[in-house]
Each structure stands twice: as structure tokens, then as C-alpha cells.
PDB file of N, CA and C in Angstrom:
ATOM      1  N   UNK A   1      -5.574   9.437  -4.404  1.00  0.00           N
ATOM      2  CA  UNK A   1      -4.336   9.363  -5.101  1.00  0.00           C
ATOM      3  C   UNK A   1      -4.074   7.897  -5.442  1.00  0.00           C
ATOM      4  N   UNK A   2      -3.409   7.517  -6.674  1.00  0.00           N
ATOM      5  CA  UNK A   2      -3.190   6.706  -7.040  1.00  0.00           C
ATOM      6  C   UNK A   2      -1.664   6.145  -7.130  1.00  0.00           C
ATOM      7  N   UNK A   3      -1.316   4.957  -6.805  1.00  0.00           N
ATOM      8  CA  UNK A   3       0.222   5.086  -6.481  1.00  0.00           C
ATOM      9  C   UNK A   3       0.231   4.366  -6.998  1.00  0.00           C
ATOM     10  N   UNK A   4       1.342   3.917  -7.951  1.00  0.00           N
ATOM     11  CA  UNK A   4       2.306   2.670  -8.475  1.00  0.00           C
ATOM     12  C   UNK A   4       3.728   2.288  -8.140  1.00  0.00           C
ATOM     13  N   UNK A   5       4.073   0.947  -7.546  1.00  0.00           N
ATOM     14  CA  UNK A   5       5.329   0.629  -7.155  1.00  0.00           C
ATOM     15  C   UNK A   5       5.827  -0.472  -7.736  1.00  0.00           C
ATOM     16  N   UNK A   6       5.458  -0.117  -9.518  1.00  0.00           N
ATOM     17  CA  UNK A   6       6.043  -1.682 -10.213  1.00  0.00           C
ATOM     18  C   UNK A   6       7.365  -1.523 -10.286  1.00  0.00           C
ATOM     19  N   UNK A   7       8.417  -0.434 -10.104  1.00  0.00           N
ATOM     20  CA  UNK A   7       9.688  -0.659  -9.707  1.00  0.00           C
ATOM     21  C   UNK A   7      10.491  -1.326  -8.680  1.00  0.00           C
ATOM     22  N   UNK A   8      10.504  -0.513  -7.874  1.00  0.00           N
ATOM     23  CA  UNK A   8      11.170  -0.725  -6.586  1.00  0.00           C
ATOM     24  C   UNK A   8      10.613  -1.522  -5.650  1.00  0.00           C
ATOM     25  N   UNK A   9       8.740  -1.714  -5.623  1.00  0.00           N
ATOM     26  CA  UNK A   9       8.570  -2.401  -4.536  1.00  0.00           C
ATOM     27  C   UNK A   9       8.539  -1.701  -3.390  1.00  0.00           C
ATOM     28  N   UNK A  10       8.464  -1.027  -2.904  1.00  0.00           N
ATOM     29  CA  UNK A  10       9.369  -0.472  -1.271  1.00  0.00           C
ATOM     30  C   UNK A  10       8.014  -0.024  -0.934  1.00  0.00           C
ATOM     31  N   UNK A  11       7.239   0.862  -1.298  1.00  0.00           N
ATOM     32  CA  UNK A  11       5.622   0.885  -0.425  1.00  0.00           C
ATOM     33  C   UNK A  11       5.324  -0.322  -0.082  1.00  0.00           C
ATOM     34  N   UNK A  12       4.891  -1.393  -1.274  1.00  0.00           N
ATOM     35  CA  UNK A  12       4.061  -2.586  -0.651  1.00  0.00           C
ATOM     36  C   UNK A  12       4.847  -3.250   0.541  1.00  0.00           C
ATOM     37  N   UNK A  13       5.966  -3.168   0.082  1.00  0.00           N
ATOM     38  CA  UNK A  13       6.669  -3.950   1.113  1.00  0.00           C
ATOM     39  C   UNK A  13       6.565  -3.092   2.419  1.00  0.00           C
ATOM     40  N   UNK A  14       7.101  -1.829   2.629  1.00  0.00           N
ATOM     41  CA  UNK A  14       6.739  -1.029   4.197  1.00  0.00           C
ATOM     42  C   UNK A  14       5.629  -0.670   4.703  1.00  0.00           C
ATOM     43  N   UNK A  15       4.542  -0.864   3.663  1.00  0.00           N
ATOM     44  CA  UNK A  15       3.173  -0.492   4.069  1.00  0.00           C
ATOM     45  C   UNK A  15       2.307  -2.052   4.684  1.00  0.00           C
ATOM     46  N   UNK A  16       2.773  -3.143   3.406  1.00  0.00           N
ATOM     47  CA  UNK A  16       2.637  -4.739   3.717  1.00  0.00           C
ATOM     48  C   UNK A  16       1.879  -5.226   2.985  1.00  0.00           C
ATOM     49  N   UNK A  17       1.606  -4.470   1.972  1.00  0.00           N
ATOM     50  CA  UNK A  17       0.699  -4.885   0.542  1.00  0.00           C
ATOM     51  C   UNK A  17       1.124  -5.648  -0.380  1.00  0.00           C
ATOM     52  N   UNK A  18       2.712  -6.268  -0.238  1.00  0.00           N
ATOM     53  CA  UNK A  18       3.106  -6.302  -1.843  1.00  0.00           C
ATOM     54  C   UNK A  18       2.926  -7.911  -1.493  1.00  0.00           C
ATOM     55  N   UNK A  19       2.837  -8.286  -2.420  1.00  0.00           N
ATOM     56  CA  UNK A  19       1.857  -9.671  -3.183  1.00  0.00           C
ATOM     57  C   UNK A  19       3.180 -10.483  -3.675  1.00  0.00           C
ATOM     58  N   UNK A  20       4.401 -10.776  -3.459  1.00  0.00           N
ATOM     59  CA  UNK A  20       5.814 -10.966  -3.407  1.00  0.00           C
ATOM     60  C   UNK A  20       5.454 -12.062  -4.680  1.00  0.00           C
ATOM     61  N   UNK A  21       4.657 -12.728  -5.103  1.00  0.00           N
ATOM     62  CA  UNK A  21       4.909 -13.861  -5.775  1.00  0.00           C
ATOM     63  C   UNK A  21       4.586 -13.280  -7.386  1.00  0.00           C
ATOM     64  N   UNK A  22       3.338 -12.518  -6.955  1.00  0.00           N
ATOM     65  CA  UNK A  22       2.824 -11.712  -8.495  1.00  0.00           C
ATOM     66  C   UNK A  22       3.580 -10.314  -8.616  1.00  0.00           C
ATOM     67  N   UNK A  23       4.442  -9.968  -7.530  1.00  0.00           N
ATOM     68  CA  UNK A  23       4.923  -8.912  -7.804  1.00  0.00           C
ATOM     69  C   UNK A  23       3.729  -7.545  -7.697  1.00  0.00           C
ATOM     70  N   UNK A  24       3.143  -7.454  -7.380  1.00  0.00           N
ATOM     71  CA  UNK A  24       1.580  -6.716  -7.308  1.00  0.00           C
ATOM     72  C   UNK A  24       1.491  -6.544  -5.867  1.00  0.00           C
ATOM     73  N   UNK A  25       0.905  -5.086  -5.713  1.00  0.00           N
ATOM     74  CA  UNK A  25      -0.020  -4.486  -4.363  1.00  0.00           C
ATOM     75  C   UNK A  25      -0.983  -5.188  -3.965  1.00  0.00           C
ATOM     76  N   UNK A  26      -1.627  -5.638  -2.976  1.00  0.00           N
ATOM     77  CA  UNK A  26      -2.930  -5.578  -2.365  1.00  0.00           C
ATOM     78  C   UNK A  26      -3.978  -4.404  -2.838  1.00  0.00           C
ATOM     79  N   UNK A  27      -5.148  -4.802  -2.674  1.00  0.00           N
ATOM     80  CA  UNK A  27      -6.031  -3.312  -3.013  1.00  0.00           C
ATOM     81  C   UNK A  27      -5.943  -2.847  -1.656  1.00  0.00           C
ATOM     82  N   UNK A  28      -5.710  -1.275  -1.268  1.00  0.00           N
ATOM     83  CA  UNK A  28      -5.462  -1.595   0.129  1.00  0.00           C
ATOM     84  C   UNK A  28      -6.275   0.223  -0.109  1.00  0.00           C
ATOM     85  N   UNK A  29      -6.472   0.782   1.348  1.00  0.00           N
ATOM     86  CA  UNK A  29      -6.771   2.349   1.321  1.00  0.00           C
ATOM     87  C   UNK A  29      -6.202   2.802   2.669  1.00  0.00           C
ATOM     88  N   UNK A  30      -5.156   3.753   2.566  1.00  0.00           N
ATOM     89  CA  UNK A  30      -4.864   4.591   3.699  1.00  0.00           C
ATOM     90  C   UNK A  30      -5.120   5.798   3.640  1.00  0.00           C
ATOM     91  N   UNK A  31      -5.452   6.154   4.799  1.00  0.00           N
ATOM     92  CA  UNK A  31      -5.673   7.750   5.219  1.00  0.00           C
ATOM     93  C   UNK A  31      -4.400   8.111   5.842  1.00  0.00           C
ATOM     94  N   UNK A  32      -4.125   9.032   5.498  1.00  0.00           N
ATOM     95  CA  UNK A  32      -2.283  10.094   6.170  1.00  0.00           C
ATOM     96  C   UNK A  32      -2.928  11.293   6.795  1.00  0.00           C
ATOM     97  N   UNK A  33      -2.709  11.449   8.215  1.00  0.00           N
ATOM     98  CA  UNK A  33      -2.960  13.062   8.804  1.00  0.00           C
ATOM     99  C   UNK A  33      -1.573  13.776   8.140  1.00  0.00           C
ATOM    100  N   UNK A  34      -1.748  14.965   8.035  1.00  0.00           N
ATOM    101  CA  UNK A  34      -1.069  15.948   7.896  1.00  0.00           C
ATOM    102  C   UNK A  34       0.720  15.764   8.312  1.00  0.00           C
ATOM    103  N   UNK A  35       0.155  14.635   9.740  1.00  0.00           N
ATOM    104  CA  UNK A  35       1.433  14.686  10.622  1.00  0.00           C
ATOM    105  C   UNK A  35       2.292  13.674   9.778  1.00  0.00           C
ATOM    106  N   UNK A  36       1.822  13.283   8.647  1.00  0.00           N
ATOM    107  CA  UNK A  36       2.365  11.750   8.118  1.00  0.00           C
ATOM    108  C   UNK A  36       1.670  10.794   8.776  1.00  0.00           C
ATOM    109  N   UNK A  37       1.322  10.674   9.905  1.00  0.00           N
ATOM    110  CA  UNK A  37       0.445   9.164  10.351  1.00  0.00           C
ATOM    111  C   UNK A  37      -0.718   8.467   9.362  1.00  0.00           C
ATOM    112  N   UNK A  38      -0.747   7.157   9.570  1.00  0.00           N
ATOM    113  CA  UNK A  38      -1.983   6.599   8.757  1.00  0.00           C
ATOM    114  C   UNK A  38      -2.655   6.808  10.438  1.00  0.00           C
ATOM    115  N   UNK A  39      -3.674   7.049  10.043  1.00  0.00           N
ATOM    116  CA  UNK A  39      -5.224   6.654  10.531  1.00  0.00           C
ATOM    117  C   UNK A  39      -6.094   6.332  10.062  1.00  0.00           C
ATOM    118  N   UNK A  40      -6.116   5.734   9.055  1.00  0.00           N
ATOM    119  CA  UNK A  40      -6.978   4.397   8.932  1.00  0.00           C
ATOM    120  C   UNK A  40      -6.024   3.971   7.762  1.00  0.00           C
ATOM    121  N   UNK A  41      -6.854   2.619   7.540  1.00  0.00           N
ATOM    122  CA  UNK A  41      -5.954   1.630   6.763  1.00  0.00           C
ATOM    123  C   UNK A  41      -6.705  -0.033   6.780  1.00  0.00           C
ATOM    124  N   UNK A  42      -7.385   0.105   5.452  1.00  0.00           N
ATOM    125  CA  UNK A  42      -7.523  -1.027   5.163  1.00  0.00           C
ATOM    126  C   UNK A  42      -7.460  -1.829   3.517  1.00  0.00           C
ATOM    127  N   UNK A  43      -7.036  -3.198   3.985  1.00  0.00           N
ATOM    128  CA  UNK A  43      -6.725  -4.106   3.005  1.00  0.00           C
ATOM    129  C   UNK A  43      -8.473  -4.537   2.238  1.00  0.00           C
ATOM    130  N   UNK A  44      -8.643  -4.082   1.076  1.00  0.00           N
ATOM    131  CA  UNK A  44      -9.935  -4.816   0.537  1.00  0.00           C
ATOM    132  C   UNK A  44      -9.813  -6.172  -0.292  1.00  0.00           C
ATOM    133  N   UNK A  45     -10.804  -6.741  -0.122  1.00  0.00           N
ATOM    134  CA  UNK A  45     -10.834  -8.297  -0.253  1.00  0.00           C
ATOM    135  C   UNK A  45     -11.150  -8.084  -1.840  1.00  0.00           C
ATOM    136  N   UNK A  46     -10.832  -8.897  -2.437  1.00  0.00           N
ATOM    137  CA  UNK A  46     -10.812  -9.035  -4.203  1.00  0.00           C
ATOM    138  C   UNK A  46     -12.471  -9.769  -3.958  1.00  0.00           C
TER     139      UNK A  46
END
């Protein structure tokens, strides 16, 4: 899935991706169990 938060901001910021100066996500990949939990989660390097 592909997400965009050029509005509000509020993923990058609660997840910890958002790039505050460019206004932009991190390239990042989470996995969600069912329960809502991430189990896994990582930031990829440009």
C-alpha cells in the first residue's frame, strides 16, 4: 500500500518519517498484524 501525507503530516510525524524541513516522508516499510501492531519497520537509506 501506498500512502500519502502531503496534507496533514500526522503519519510521518507519529510513525517518525516526516522530513520537517522538505515537508516529505522518509522511504520507510511497515508491517501491521491484524492486531494493528507494526512488526517490522524499517527506514531505507536513499
Amino acid at each position: 500500500m501506498t500512502l500519502s501525507d502531503y496534507q496533514s503530516a500526522s503519519f510521518g510525524q507519529i510513525y517518525g518519517v516526516l522530513i520537517e524541513e522538505l515537508r516529505l516522508l522518509a522511504r520507510a516499510v511497515f508491517v501491521i498484524n491484524t492486531q494493528g501492531l507494526i512488526t517490522y519497520a524499517q527506514v531505507v537509506l536513499e
